[in-house]
C-alpha atoms as a PDB file:
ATOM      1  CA  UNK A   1     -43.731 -48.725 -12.765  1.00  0.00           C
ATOM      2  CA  UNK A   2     -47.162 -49.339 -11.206  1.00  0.00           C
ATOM      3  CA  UNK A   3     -50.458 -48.922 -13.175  1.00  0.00           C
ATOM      4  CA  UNK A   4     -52.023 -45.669 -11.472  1.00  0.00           C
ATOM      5  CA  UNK A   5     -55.096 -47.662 -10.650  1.00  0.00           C
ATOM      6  CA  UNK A   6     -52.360 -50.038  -7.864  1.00  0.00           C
ATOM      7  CA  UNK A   7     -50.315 -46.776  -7.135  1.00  0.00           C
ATOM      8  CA  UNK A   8     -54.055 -45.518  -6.092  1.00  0.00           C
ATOM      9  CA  UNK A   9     -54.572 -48.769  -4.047  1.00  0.00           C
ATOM     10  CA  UNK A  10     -50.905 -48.995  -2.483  1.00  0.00           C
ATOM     11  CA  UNK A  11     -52.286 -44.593  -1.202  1.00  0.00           C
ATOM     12  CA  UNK A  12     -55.442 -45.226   0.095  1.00  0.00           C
ATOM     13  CA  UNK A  13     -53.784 -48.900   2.042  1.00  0.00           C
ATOM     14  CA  UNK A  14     -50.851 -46.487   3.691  1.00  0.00           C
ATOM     15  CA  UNK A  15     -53.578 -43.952   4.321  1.00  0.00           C
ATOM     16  CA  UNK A  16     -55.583 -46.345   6.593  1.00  0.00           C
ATOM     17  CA  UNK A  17     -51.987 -47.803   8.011  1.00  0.00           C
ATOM     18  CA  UNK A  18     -51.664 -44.127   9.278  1.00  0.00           C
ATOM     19  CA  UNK A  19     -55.246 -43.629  10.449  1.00  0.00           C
ATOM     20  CA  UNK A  20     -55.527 -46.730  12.579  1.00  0.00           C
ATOM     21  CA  UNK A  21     -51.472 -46.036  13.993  1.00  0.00           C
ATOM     22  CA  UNK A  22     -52.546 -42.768  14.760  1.00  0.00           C
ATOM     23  CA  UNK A  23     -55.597 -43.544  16.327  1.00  0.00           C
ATOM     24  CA  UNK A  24     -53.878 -45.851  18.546  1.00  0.00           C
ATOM     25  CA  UNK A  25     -51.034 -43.008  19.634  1.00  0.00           C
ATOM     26  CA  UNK A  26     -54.047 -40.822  20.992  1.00  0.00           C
ATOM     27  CA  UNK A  27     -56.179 -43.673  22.606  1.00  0.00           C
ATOM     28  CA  UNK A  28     -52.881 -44.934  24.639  1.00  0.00           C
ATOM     29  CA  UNK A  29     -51.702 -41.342  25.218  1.00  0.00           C
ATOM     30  CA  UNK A  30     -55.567 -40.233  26.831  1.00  0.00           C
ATOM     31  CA  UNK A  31     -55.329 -44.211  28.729  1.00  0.00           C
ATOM     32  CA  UNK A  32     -53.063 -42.719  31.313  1.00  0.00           C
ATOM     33  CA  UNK A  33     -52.484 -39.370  30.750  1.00  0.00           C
ATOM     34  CA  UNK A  34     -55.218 -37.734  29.088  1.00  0.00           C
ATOM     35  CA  UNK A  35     -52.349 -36.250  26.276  1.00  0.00           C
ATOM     36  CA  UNK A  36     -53.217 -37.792  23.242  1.00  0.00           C
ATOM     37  CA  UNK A  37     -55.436 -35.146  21.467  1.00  0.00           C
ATOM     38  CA  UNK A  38     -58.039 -34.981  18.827  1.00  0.00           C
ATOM     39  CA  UNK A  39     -57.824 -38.017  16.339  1.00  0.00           C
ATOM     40  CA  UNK A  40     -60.883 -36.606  13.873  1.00  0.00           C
ATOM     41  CA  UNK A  41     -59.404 -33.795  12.471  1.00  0.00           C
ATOM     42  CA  UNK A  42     -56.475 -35.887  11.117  1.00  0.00           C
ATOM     43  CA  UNK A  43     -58.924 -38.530  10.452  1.00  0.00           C
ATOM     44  CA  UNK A  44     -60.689 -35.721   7.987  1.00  0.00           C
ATOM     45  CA  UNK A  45     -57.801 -34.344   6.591  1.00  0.00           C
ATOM     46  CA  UNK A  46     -55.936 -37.588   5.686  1.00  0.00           C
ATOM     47  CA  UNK A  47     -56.365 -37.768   2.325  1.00  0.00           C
ATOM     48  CA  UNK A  48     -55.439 -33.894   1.408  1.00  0.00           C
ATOM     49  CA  UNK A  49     -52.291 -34.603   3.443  1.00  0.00           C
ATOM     50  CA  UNK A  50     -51.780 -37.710   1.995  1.00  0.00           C
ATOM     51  CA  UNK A  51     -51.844 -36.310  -1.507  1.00  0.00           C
ATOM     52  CA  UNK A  52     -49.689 -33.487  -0.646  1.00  0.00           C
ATOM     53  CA  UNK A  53     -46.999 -35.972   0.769  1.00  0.00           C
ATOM     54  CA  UNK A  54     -47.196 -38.191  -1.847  1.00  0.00           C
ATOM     55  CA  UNK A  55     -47.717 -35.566  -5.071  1.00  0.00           C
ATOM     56  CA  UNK A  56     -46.666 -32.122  -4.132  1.00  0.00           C
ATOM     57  CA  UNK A  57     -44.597 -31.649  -0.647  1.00  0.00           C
ATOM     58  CA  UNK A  58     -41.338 -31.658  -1.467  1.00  0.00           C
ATOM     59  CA  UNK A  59     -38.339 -31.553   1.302  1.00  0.00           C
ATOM     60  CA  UNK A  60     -34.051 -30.700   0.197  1.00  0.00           C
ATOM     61  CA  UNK A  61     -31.241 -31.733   1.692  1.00  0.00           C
ATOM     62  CA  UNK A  62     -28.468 -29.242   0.775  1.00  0.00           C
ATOM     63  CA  UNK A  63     -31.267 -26.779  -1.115  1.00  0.00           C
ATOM     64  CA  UNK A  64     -34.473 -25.011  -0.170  1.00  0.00           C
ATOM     65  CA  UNK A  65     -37.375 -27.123   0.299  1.00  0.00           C
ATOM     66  CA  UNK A  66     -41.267 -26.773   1.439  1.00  0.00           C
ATOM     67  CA  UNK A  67     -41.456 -25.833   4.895  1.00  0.00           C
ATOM     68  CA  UNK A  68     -45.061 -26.933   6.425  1.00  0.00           C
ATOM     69  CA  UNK A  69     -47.034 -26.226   9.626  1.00  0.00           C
ATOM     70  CA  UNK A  70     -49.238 -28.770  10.524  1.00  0.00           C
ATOM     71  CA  UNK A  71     -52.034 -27.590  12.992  1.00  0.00           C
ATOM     72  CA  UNK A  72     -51.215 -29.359  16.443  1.00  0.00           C
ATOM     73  CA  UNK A  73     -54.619 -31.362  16.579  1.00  0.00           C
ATOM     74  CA  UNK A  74     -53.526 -33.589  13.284  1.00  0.00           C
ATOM     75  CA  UNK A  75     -49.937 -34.284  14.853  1.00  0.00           C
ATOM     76  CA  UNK A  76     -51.029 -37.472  15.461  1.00  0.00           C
ATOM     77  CA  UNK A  77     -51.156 -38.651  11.594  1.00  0.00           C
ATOM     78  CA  UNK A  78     -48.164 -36.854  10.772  1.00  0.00           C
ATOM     79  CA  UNK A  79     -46.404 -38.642  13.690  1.00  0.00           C
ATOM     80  CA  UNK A  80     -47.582 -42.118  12.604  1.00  0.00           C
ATOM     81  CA  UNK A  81     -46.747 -41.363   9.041  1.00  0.00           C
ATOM     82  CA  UNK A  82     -42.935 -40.304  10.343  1.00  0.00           C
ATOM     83  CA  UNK A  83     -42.861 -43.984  12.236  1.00  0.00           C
ATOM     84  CA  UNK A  84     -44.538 -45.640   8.989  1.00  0.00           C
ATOM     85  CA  UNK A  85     -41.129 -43.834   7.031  1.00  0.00           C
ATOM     86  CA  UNK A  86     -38.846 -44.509   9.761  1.00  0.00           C
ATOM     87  CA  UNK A  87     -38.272 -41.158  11.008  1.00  0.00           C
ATOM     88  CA  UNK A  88     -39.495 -41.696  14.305  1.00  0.00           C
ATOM     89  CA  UNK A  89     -39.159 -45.088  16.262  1.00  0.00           C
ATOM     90  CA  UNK A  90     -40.969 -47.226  18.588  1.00  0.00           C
ATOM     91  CA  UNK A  91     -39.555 -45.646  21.851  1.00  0.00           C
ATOM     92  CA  UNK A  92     -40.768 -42.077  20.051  1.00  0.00           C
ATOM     93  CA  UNK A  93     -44.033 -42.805  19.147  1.00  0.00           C
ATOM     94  CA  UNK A  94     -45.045 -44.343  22.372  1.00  0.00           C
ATOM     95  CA  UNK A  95     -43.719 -41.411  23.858  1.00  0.00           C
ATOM     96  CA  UNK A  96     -46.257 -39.527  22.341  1.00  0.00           C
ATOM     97  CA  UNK A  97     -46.923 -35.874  23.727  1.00  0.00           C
ATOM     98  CA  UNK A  98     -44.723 -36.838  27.016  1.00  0.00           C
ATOM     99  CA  UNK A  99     -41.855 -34.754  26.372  1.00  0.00           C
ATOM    100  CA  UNK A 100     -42.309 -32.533  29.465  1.00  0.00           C
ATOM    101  CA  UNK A 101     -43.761 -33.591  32.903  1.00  0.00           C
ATOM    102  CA  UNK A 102     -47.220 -33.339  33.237  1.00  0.00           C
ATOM    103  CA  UNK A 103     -46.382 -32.363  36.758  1.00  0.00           C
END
């Protein structure tokens, strides 16, 4: 078991993992595309949802779990944090906000 002072540490280094993924998912998606979105208000909220994940958010497998809308504008955190856990991979994430033709 980690001292809360290094669980603290091992947080806040995941939370800037996330920031700086996510930040890179908009800038490539607005490089070509102009798709990628609004990278400050994740940026602002990080922490809150990174405390939530961490501390109170709780999903179920065969049982009822929280269910959680994220506003559209802070997708890109909660998509980096889903590659960071392996829920979403490379292909996915550099696919980001190209699931229908821009056409």
């Amino acid at each position: 078991m980690l001292p809360e002072d290094k669980k603290r540490d091992f947080e806040e280094k995941i939370r800037h993992f996330i920031r700086w993924n996510s930040l890179l998912m908009v800038l490539k998606a607005n490089k070509d595309d102009d798709l990628g979105g609004h990278i400050s208000t994740y940026s602002s909220a990080a922490t809150l949802y990174e405390v939530g994940f961490n501390h109170f958010f709780r999903g179920a497998d065969k049982k009822l779990g929280d269910l959680i809308y994220f506003q559209g504008h802070s997708s890109p955190g909660i998509y980096a944090r889903s590659f960071l856990e392996g829920r979403l991979n490379k292909d996915q994430i550099e696919n980001f906000r190209k699931e229908i033709s821009t056409h």
